[in-house]
N, C-alpha and C. Protein backbone atom coordinates (compact mmCIF):
# COMPACT_ATOMS: atom_id res chain seq x y z
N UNK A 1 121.54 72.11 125.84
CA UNK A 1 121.55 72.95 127.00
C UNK A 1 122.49 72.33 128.02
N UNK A 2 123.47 73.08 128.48
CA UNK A 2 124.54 72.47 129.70
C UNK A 2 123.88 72.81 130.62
N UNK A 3 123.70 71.77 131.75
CA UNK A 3 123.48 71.85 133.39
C UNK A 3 124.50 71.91 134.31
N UNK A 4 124.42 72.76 135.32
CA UNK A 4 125.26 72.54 136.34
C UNK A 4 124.71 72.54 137.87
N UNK A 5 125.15 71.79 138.37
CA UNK A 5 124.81 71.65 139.90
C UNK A 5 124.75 73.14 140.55
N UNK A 6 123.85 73.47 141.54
CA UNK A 6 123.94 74.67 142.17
C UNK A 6 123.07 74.76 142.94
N UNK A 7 123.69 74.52 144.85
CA UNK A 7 122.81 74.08 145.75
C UNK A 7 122.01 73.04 145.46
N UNK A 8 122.91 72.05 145.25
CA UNK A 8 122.23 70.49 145.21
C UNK A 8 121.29 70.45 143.82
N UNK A 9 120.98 71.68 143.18
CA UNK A 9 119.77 71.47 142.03
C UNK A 9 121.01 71.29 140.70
N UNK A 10 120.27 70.67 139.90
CA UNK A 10 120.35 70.90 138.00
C UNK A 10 119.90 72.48 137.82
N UNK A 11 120.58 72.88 137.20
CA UNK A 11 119.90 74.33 136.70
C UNK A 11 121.05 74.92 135.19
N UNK A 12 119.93 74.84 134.62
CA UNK A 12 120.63 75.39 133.03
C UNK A 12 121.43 76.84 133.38
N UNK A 13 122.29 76.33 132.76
CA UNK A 13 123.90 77.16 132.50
C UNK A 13 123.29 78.53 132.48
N UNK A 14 121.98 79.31 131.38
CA UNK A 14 122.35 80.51 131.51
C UNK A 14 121.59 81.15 132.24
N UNK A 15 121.45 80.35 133.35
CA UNK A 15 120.46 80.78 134.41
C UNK A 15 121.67 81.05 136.09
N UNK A 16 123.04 80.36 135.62
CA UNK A 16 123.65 80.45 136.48
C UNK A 16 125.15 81.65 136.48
N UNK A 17 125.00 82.38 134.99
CA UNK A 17 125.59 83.34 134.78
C UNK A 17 125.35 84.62 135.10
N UNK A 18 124.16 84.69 135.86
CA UNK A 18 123.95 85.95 136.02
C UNK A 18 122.57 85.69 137.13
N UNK A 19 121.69 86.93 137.74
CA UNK A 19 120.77 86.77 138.65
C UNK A 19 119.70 86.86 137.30
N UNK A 20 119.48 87.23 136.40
CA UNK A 20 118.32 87.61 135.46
C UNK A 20 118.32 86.73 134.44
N UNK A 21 117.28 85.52 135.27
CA UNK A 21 116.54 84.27 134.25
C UNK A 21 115.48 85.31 133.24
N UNK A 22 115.29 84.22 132.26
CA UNK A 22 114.41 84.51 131.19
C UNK A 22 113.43 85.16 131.61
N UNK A 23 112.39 84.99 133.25
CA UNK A 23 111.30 85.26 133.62
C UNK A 23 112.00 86.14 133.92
N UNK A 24 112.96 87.17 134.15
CA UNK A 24 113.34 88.40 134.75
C UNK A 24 113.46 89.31 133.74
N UNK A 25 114.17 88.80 132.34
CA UNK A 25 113.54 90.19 131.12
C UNK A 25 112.16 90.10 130.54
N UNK A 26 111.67 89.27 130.89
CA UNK A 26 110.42 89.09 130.46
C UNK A 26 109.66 89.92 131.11
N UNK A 27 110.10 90.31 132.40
CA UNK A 27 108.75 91.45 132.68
C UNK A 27 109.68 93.07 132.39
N UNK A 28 110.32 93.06 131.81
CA UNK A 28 110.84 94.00 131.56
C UNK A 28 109.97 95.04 130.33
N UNK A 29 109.97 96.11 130.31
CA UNK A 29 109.30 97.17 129.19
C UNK A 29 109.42 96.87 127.94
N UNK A 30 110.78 96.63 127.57
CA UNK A 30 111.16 96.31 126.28
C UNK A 30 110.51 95.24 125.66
N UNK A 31 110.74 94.00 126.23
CA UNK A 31 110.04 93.09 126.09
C UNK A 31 108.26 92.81 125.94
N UNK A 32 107.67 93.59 126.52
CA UNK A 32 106.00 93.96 126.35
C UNK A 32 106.43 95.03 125.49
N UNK A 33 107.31 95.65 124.47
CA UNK A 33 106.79 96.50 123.34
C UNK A 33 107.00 95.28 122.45
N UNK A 34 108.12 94.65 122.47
CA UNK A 34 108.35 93.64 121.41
C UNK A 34 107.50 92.62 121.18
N UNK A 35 106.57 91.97 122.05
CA UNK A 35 105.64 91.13 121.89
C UNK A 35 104.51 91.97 121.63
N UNK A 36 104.07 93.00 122.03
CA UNK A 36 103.23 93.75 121.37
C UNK A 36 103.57 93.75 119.88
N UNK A 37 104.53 94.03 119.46
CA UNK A 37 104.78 94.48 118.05
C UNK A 37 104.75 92.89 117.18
N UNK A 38 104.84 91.91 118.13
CA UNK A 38 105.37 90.54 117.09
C UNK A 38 103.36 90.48 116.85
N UNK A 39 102.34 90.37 118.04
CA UNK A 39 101.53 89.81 117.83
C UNK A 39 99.89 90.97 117.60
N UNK A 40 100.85 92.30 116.81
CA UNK A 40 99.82 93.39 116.62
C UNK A 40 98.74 92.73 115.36
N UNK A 41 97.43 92.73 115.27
CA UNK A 41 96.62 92.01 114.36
C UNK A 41 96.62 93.33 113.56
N UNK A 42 96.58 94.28 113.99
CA UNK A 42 96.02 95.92 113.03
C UNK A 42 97.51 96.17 112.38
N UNK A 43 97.22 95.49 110.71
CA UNK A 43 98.49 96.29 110.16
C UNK A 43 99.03 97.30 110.20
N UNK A 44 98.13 98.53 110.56
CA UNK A 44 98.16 99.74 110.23
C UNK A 44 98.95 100.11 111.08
N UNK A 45 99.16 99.77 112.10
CA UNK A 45 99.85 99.65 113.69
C UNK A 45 101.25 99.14 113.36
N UNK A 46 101.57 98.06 112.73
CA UNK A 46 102.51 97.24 113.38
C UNK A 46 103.91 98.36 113.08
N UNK A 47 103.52 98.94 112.14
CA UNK A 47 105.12 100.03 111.62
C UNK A 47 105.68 100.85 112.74
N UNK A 48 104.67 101.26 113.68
CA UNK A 48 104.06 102.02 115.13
C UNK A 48 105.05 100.94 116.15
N UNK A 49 104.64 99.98 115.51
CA UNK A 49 104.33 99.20 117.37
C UNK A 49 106.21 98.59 117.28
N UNK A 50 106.68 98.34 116.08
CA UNK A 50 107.82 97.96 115.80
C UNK A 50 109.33 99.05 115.91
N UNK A 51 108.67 100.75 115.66
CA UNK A 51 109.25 101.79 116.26
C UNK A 51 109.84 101.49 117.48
N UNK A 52 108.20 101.77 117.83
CA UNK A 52 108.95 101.52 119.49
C UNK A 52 109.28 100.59 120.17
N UNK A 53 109.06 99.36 119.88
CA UNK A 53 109.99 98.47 120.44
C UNK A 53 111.59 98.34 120.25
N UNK A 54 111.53 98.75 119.18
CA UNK A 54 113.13 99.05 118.28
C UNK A 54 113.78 100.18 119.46
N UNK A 55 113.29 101.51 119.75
CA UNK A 55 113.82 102.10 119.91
C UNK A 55 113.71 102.10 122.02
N UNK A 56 112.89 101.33 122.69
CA UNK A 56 112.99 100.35 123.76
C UNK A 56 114.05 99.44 123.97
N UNK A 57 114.28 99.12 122.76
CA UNK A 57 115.58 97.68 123.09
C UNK A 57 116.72 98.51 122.95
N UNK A 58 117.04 99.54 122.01
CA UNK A 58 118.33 100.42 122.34
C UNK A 58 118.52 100.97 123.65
N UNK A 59 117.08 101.63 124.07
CA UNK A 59 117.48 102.63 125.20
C UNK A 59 118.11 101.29 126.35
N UNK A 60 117.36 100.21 126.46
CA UNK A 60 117.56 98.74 127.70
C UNK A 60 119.23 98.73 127.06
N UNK A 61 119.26 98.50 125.98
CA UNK A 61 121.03 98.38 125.71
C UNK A 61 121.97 99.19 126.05
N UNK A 62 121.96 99.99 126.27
CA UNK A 62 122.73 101.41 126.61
C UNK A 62 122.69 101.09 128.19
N UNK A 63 121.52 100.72 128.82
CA UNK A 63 121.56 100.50 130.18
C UNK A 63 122.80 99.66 130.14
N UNK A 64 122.30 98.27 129.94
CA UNK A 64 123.13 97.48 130.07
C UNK A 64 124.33 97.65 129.92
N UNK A 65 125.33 98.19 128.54
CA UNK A 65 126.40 98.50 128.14
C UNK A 65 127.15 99.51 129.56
N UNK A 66 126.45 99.92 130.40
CA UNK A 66 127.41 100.81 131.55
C UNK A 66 126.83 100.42 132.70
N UNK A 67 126.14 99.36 132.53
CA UNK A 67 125.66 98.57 134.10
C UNK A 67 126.56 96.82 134.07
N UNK A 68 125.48 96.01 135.19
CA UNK A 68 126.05 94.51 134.85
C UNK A 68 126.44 94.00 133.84
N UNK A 69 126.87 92.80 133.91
CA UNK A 69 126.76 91.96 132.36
C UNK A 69 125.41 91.31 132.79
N UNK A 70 124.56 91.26 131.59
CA UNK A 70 123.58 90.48 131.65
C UNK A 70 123.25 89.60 130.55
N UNK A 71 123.71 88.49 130.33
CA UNK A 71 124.18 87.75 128.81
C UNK A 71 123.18 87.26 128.29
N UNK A 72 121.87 86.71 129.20
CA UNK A 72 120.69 86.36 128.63
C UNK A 72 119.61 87.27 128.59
N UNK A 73 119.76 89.01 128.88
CA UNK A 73 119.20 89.67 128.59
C UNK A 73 119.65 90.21 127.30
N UNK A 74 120.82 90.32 127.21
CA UNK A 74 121.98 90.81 125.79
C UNK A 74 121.38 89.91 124.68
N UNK A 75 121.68 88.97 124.86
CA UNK A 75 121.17 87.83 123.48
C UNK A 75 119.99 87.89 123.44
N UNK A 76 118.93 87.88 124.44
CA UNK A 76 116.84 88.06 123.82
C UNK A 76 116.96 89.66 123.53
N UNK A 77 117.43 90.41 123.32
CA UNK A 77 117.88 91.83 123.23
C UNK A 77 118.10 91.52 121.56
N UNK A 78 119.39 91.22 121.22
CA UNK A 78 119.25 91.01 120.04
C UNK A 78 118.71 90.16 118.63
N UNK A 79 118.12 88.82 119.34
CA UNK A 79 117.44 88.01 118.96
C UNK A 79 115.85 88.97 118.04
N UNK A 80 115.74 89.86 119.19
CA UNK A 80 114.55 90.35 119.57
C UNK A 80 114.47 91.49 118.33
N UNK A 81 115.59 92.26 118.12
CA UNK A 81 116.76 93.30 117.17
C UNK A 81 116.12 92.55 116.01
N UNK A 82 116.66 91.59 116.15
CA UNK A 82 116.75 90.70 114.86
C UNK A 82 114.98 90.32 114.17
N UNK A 83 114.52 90.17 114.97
CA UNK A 83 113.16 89.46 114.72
C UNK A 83 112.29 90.60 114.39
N UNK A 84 112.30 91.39 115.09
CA UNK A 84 112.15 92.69 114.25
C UNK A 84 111.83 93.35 112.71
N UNK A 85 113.58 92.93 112.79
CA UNK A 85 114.16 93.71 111.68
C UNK A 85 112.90 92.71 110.28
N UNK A 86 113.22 91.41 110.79
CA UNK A 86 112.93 90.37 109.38
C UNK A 86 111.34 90.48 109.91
N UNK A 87 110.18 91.14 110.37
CA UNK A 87 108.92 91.54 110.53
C UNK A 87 108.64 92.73 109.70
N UNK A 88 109.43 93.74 109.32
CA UNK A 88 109.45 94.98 108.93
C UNK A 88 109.88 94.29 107.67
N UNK A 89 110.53 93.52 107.03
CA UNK A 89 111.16 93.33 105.59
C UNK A 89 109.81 92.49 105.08
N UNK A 90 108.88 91.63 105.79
CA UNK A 90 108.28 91.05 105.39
C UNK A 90 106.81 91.79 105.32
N UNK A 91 106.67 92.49 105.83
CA UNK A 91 105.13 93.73 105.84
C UNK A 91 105.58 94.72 104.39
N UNK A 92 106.84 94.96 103.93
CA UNK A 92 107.26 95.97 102.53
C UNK A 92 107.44 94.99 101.78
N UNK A 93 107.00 93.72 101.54
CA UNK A 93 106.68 92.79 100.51
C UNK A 93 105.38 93.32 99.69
């Protein structure tokens, strides 16, 4: 992790690229479908709960794509894409 000075503090690099730290997509919608969907106990659900988080993180992307840059919302965006995807490959086992 790179630090850089900013107003006398240490503060990690991708906290200084933009106004929206980790705690700022985190209360975001998308993000409460996706943790809903990572930690659903009712199988029967999770195909449900993984929909819509899937289709939550597109609509937040589209925001983004014609708004700010937001680089550490972009990357837990697709991380998130990603983690997903390999939750759904592992439930059709």
């Amino acid at each position: 992790m790179e630090l850089n000075v900013e107003g006398g503090r240490l503060r990690p690099e991708s906290q200084l690229s933009s106004g929206l730290t980790d705690a700022g997509y985190k209360s975001q919608p998308w993000y409460e479908a996706y943790m809903a969907a990572l930690f659903e106990s009712d199988r029967r659900q999770i195909g449900e709960n993984i929909r819509r988080a899937e289709l939550m993180i597109r609509n937040r992307e589209r925001e983004l794509f014609t708004g700010p840059l937001e680089p550490n919302e972009q990357r837990a965006l697709n991380n998130a894409r990603h983690a997903l995807r390999a939750l759904l490959g592992c439930l059709k086992l």
